[in-house]
PDB file of N, CA and C in Angstrom:
ATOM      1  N   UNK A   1     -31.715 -15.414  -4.869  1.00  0.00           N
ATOM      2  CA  UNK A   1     -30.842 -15.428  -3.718  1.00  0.00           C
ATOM      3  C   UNK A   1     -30.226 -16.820  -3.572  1.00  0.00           C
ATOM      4  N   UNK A   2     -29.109 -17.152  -2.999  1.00  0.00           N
ATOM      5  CA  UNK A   2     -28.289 -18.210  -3.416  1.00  0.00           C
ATOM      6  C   UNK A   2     -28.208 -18.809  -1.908  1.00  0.00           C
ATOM      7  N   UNK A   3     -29.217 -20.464  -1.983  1.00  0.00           N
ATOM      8  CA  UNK A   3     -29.329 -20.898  -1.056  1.00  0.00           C
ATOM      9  C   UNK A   3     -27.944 -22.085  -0.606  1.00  0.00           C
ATOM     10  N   UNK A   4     -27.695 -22.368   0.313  1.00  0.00           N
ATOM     11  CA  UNK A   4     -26.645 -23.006   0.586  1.00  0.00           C
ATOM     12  C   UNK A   4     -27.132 -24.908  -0.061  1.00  0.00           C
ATOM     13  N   UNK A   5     -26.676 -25.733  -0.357  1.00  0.00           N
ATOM     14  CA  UNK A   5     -27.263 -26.908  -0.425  1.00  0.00           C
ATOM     15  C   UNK A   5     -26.508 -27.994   0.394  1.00  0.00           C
ATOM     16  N   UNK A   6     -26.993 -28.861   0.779  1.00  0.00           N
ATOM     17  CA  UNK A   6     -26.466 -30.099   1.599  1.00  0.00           C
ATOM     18  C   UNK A   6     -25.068 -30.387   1.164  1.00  0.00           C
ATOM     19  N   UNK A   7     -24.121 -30.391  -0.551  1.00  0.00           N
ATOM     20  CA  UNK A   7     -22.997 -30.311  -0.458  1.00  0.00           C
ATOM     21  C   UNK A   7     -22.113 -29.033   0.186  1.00  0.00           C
ATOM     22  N   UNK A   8     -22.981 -27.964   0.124  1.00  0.00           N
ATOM     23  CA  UNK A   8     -21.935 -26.909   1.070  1.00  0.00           C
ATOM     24  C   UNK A   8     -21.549 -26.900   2.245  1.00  0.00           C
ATOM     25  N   UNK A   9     -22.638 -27.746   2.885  1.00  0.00           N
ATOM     26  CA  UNK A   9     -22.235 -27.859   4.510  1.00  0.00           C
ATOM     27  C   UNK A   9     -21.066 -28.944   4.840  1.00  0.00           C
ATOM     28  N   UNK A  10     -20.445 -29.552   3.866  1.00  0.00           N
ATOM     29  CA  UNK A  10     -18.943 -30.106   3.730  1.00  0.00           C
ATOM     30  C   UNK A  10     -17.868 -29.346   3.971  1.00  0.00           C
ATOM     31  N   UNK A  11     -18.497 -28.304   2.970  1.00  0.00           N
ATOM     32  CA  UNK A  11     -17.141 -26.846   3.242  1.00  0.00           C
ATOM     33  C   UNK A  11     -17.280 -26.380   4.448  1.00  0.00           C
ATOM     34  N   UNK A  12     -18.541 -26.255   5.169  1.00  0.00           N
ATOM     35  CA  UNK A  12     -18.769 -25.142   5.965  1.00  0.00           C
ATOM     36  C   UNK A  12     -18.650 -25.635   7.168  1.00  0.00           C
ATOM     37  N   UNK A  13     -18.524 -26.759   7.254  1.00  0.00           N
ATOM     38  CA  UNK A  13     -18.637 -27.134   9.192  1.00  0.00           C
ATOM     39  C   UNK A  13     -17.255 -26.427   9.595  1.00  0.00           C
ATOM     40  N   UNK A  14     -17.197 -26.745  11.069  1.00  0.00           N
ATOM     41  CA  UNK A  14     -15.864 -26.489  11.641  1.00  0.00           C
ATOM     42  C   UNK A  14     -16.573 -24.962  12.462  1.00  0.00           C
ATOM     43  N   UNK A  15     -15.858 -24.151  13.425  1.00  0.00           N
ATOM     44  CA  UNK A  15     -15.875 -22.989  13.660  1.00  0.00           C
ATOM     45  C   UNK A  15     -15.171 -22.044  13.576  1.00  0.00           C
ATOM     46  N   UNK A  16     -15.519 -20.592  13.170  1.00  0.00           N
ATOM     47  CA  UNK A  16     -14.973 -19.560  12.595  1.00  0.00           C
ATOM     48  C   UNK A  16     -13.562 -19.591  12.521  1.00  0.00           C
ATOM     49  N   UNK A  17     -12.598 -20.228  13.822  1.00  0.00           N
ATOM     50  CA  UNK A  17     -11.197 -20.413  13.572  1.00  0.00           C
ATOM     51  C   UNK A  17     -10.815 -21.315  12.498  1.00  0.00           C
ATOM     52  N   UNK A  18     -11.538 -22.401  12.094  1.00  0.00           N
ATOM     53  CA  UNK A  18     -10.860 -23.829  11.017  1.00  0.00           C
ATOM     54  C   UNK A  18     -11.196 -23.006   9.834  1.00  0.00           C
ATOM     55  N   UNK A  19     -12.351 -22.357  10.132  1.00  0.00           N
ATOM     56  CA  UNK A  19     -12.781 -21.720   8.445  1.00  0.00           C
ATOM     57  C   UNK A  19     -11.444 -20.031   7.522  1.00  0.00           C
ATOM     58  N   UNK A  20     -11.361 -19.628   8.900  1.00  0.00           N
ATOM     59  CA  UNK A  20     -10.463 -18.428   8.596  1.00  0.00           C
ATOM     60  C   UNK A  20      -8.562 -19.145   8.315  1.00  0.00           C
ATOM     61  N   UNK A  21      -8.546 -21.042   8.387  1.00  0.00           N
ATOM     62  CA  UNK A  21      -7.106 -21.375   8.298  1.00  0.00           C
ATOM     63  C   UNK A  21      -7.433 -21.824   7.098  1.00  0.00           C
ATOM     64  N   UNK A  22      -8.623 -22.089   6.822  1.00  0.00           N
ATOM     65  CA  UNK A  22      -8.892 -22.668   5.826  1.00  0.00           C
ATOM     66  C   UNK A  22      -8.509 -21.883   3.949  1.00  0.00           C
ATOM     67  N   UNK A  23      -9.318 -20.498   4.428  1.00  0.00           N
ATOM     68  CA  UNK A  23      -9.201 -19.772   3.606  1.00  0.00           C
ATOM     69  C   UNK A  23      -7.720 -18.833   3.806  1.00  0.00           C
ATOM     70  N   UNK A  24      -7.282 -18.877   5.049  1.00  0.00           N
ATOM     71  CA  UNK A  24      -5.655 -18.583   4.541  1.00  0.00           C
ATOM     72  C   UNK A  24      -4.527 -19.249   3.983  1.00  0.00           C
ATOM     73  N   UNK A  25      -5.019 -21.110   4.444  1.00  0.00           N
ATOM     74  CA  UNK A  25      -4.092 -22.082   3.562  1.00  0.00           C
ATOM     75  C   UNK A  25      -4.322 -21.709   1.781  1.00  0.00           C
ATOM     76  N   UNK A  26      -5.091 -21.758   1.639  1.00  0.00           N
ATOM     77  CA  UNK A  26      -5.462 -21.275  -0.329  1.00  0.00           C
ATOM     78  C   UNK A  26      -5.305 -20.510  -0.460  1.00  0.00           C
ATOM     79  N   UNK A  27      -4.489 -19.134   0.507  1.00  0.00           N
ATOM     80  CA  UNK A  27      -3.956 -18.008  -0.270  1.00  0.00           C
ATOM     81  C   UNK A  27      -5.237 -17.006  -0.227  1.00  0.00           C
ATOM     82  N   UNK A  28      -6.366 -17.118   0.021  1.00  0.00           N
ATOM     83  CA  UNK A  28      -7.194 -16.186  -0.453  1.00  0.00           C
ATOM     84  C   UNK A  28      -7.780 -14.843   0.629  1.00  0.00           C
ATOM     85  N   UNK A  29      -7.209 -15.331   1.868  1.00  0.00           N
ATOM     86  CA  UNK A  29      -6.837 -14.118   2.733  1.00  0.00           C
ATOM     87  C   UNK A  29      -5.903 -14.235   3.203  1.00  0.00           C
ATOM     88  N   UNK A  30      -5.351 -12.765   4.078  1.00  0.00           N
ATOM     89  CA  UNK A  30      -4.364 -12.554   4.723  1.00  0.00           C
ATOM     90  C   UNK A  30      -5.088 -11.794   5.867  1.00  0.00           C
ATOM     91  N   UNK A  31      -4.292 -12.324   7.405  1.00  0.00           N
ATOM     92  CA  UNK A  31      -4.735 -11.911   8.872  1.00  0.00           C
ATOM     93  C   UNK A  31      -3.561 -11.092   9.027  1.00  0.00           C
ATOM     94  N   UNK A  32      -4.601 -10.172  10.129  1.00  0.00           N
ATOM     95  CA  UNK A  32      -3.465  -9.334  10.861  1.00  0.00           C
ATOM     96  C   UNK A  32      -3.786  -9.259  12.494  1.00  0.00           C
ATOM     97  N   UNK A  33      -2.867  -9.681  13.104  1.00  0.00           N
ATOM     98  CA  UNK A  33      -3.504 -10.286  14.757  1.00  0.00           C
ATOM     99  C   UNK A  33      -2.697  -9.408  15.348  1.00  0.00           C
ATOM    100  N   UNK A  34      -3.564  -8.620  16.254  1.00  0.00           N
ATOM    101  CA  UNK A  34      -3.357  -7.889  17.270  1.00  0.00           C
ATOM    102  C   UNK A  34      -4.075  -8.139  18.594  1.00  0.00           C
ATOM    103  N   UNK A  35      -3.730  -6.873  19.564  1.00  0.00           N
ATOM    104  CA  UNK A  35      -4.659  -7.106  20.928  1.00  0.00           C
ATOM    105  C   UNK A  35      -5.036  -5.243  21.101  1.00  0.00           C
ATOM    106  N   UNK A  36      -6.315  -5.177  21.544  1.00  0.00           N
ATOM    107  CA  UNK A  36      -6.982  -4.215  21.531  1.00  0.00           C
ATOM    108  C   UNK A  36      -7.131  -3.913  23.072  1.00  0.00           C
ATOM    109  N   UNK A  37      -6.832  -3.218  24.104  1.00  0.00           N
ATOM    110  CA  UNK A  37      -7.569  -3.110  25.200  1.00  0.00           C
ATOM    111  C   UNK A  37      -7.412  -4.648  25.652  1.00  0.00           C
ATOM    112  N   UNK A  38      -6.692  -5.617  25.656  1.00  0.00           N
ATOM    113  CA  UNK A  38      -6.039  -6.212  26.472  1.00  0.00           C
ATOM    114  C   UNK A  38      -7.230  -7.929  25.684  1.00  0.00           C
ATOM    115  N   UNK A  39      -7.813  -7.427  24.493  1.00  0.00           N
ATOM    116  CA  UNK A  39      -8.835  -8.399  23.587  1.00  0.00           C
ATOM    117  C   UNK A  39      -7.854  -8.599  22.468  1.00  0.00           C
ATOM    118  N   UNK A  40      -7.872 -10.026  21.805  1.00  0.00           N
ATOM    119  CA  UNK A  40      -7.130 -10.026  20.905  1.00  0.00           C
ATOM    120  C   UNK A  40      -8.258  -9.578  19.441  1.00  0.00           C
ATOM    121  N   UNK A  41      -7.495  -9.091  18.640  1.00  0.00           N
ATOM    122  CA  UNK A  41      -8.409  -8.635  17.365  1.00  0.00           C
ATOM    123  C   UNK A  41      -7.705  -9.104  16.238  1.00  0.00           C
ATOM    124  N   UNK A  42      -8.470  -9.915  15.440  1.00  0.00           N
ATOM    125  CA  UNK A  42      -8.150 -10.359  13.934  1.00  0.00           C
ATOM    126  C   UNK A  42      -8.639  -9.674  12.730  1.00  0.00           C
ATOM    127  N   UNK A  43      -7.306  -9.031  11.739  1.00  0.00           N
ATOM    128  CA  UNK A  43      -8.396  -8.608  10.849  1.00  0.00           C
ATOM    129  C   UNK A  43      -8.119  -9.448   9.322  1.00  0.00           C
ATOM    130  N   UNK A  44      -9.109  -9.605   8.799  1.00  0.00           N
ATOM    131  CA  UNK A  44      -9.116 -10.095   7.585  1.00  0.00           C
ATOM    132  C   UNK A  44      -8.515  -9.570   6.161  1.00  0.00           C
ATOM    133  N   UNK A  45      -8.216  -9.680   5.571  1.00  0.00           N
ATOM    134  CA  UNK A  45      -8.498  -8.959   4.165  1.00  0.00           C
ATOM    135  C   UNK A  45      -8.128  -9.889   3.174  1.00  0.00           C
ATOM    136  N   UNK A  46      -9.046  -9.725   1.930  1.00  0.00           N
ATOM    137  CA  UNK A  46      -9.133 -10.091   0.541  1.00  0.00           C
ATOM    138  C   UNK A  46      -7.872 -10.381   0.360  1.00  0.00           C
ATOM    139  N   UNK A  47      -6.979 -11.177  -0.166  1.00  0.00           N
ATOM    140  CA  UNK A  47      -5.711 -11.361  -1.131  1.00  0.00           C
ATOM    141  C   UNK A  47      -6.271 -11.253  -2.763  1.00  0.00           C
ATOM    142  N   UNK A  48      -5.284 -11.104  -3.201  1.00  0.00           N
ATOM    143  CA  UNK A  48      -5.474 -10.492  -5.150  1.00  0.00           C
ATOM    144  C   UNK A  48      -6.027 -12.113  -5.218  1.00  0.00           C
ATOM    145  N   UNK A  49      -6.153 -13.239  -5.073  1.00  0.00           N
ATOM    146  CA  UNK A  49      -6.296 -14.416  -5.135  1.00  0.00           C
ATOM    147  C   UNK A  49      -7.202 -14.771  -4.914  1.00  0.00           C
ATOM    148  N   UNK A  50      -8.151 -14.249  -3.539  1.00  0.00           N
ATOM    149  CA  UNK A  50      -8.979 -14.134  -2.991  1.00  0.00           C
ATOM    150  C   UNK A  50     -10.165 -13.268  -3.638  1.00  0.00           C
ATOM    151  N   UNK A  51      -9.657 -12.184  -4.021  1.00  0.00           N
ATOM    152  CA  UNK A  51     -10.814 -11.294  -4.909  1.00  0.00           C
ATOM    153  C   UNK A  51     -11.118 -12.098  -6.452  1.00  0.00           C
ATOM    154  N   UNK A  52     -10.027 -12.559  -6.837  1.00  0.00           N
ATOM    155  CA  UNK A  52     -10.457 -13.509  -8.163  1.00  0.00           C
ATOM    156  C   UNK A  52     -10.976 -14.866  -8.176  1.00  0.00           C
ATOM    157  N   UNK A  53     -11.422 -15.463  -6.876  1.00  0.00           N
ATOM    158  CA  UNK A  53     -12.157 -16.989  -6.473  1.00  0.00           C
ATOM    159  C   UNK A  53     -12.883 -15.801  -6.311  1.00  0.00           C
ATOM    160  N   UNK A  54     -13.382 -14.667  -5.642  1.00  0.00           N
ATOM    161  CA  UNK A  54     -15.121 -14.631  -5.439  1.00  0.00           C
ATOM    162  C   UNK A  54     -15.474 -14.346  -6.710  1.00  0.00           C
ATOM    163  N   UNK A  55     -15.134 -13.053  -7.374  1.00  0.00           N
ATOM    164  CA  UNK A  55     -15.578 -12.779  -8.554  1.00  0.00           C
ATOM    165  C   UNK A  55     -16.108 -13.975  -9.370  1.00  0.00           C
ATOM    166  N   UNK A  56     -15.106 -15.062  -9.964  1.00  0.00           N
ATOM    167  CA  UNK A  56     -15.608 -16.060 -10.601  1.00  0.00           C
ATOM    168  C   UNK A  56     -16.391 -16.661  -9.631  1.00  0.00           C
ATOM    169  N   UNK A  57     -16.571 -16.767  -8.312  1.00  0.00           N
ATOM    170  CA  UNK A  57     -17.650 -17.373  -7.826  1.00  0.00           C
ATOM    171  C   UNK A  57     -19.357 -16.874  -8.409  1.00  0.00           C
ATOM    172  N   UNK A  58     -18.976 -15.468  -8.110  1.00  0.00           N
ATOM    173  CA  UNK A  58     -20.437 -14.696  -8.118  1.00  0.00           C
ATOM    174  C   UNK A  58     -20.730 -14.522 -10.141  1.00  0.00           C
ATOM    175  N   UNK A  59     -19.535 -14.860 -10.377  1.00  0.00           N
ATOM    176  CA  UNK A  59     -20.174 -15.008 -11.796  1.00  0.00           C
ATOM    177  C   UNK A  59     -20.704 -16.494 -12.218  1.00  0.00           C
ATOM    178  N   UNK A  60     -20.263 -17.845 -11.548  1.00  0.00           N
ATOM    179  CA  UNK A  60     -21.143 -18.963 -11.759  1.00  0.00           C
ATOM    180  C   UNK A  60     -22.168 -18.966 -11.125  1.00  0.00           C
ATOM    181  N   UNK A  61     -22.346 -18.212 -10.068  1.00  0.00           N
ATOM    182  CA  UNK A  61     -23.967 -17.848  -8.988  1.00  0.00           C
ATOM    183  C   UNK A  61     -25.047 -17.320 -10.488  1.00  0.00           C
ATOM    184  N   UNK A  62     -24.425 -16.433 -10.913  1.00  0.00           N
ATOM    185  CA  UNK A  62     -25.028 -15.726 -12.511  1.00  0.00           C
ATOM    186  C   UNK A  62     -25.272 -16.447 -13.054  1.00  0.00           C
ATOM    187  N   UNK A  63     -23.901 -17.517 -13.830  1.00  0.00           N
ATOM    188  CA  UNK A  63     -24.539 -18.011 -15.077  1.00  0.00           C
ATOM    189  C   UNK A  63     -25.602 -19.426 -14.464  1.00  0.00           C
ATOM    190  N   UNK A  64     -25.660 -19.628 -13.457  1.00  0.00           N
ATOM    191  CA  UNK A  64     -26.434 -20.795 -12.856  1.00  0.00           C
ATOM    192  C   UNK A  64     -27.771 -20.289 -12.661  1.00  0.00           C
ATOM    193  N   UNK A  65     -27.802 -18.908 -12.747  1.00  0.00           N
ATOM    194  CA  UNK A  65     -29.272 -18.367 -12.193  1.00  0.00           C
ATOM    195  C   UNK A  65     -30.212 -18.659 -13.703  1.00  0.00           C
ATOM    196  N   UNK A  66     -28.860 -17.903 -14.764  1.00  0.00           N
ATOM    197  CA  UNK A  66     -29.871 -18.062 -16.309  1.00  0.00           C
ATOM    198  C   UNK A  66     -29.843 -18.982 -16.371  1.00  0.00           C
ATOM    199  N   UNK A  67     -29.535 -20.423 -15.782  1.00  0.00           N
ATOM    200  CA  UNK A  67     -29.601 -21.443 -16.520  1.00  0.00           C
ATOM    201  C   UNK A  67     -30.796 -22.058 -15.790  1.00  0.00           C
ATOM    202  N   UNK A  68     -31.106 -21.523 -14.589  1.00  0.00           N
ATOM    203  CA  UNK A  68     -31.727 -22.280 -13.516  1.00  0.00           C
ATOM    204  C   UNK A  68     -31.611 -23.344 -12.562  1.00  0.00           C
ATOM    205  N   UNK A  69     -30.396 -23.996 -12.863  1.00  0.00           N
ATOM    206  CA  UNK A  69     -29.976 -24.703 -11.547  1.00  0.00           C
ATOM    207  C   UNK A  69     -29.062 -23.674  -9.994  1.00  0.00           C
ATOM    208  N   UNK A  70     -29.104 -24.942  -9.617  1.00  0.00           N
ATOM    209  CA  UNK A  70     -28.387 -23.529  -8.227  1.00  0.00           C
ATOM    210  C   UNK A  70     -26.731 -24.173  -7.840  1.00  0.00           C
ATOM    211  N   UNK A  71     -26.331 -22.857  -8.079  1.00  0.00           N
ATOM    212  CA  UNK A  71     -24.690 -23.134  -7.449  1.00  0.00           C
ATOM    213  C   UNK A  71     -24.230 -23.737  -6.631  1.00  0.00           C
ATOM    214  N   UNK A  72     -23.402 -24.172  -6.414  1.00  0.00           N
ATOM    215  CA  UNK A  72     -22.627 -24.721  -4.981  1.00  0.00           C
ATOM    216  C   UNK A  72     -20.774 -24.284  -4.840  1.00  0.00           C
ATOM    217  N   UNK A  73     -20.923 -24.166  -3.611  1.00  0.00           N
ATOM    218  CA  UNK A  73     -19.355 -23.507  -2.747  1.00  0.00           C
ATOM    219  C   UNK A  73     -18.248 -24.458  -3.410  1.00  0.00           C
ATOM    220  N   UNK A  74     -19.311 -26.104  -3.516  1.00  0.00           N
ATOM    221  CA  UNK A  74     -18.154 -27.449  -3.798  1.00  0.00           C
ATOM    222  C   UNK A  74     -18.441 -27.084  -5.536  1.00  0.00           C
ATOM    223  N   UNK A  75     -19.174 -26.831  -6.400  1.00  0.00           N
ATOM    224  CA  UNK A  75     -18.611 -27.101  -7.583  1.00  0.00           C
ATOM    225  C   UNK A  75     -18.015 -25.969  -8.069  1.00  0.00           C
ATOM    226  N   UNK A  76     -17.660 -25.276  -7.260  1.00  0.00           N
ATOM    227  CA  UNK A  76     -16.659 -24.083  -7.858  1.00  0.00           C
ATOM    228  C   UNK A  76     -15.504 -24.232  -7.267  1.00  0.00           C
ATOM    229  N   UNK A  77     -14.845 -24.962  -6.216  1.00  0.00           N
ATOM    230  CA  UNK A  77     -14.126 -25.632  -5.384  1.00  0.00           C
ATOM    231  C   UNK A  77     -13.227 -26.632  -5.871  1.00  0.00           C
ATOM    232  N   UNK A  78     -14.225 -27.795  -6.936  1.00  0.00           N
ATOM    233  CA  UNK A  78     -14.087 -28.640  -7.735  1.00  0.00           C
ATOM    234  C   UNK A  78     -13.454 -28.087  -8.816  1.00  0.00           C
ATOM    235  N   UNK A  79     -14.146 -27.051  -9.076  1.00  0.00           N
ATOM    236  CA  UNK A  79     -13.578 -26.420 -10.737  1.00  0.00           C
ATOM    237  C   UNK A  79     -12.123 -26.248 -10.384  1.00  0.00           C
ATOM    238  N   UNK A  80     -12.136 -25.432  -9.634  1.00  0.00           N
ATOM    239  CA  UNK A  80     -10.673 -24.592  -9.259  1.00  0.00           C
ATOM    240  C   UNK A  80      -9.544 -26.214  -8.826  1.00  0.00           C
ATOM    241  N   UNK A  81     -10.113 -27.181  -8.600  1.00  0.00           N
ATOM    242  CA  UNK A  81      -8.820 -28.097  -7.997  1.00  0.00           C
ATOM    243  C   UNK A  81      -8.828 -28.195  -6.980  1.00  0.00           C
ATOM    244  N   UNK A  82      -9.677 -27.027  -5.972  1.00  0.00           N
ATOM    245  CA  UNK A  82      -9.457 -27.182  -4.107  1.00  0.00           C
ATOM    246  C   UNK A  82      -9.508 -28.209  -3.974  1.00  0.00           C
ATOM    247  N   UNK A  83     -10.100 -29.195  -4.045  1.00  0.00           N
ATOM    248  CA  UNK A  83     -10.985 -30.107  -2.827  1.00  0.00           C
ATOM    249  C   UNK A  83     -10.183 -31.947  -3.597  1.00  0.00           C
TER     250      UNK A  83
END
């Protein structure tokens, strides 16, 4: 199971709003903002961009497991150029 490590909490601070601009500035979701019963409602979804950063995510989670070290959010972040 893939524990978070002290470099992920770089990515991760902020609250649910900085994190959802975060991942729409990189393209990797798209929102759809409405109001429900007088509540506003956000919905998320995957971008084609977005489904191909997790995939290769959850495949370095893999090859890190056979290797035995443990993944991080930042060195796949790093790989890609984000950061």
């Amino acid at each position: 199971m893939y524990k978070p490590s002290e470099n992920d909490a770089m990515f991760l601070k902020g609250n649910l709003s900085v994190q959802i601009n975060k991942l729409k500035e990189a393209e990797y979701i798209s929102l759809s903002k409405s109001f429900v019963n007088n509540y506003p409602k956000i919905e998320c979804a995957l971008s084609p961009k977005g489904i191909k950063f997790f995939e290769e995510y959850l495949a370095d989670i893999k090859d890190q497991y056979r290797v035995g070290s443990q993944p991080t959010i930042i060195s796949l972040l790093l790989k890609q150029s984000l950061l």
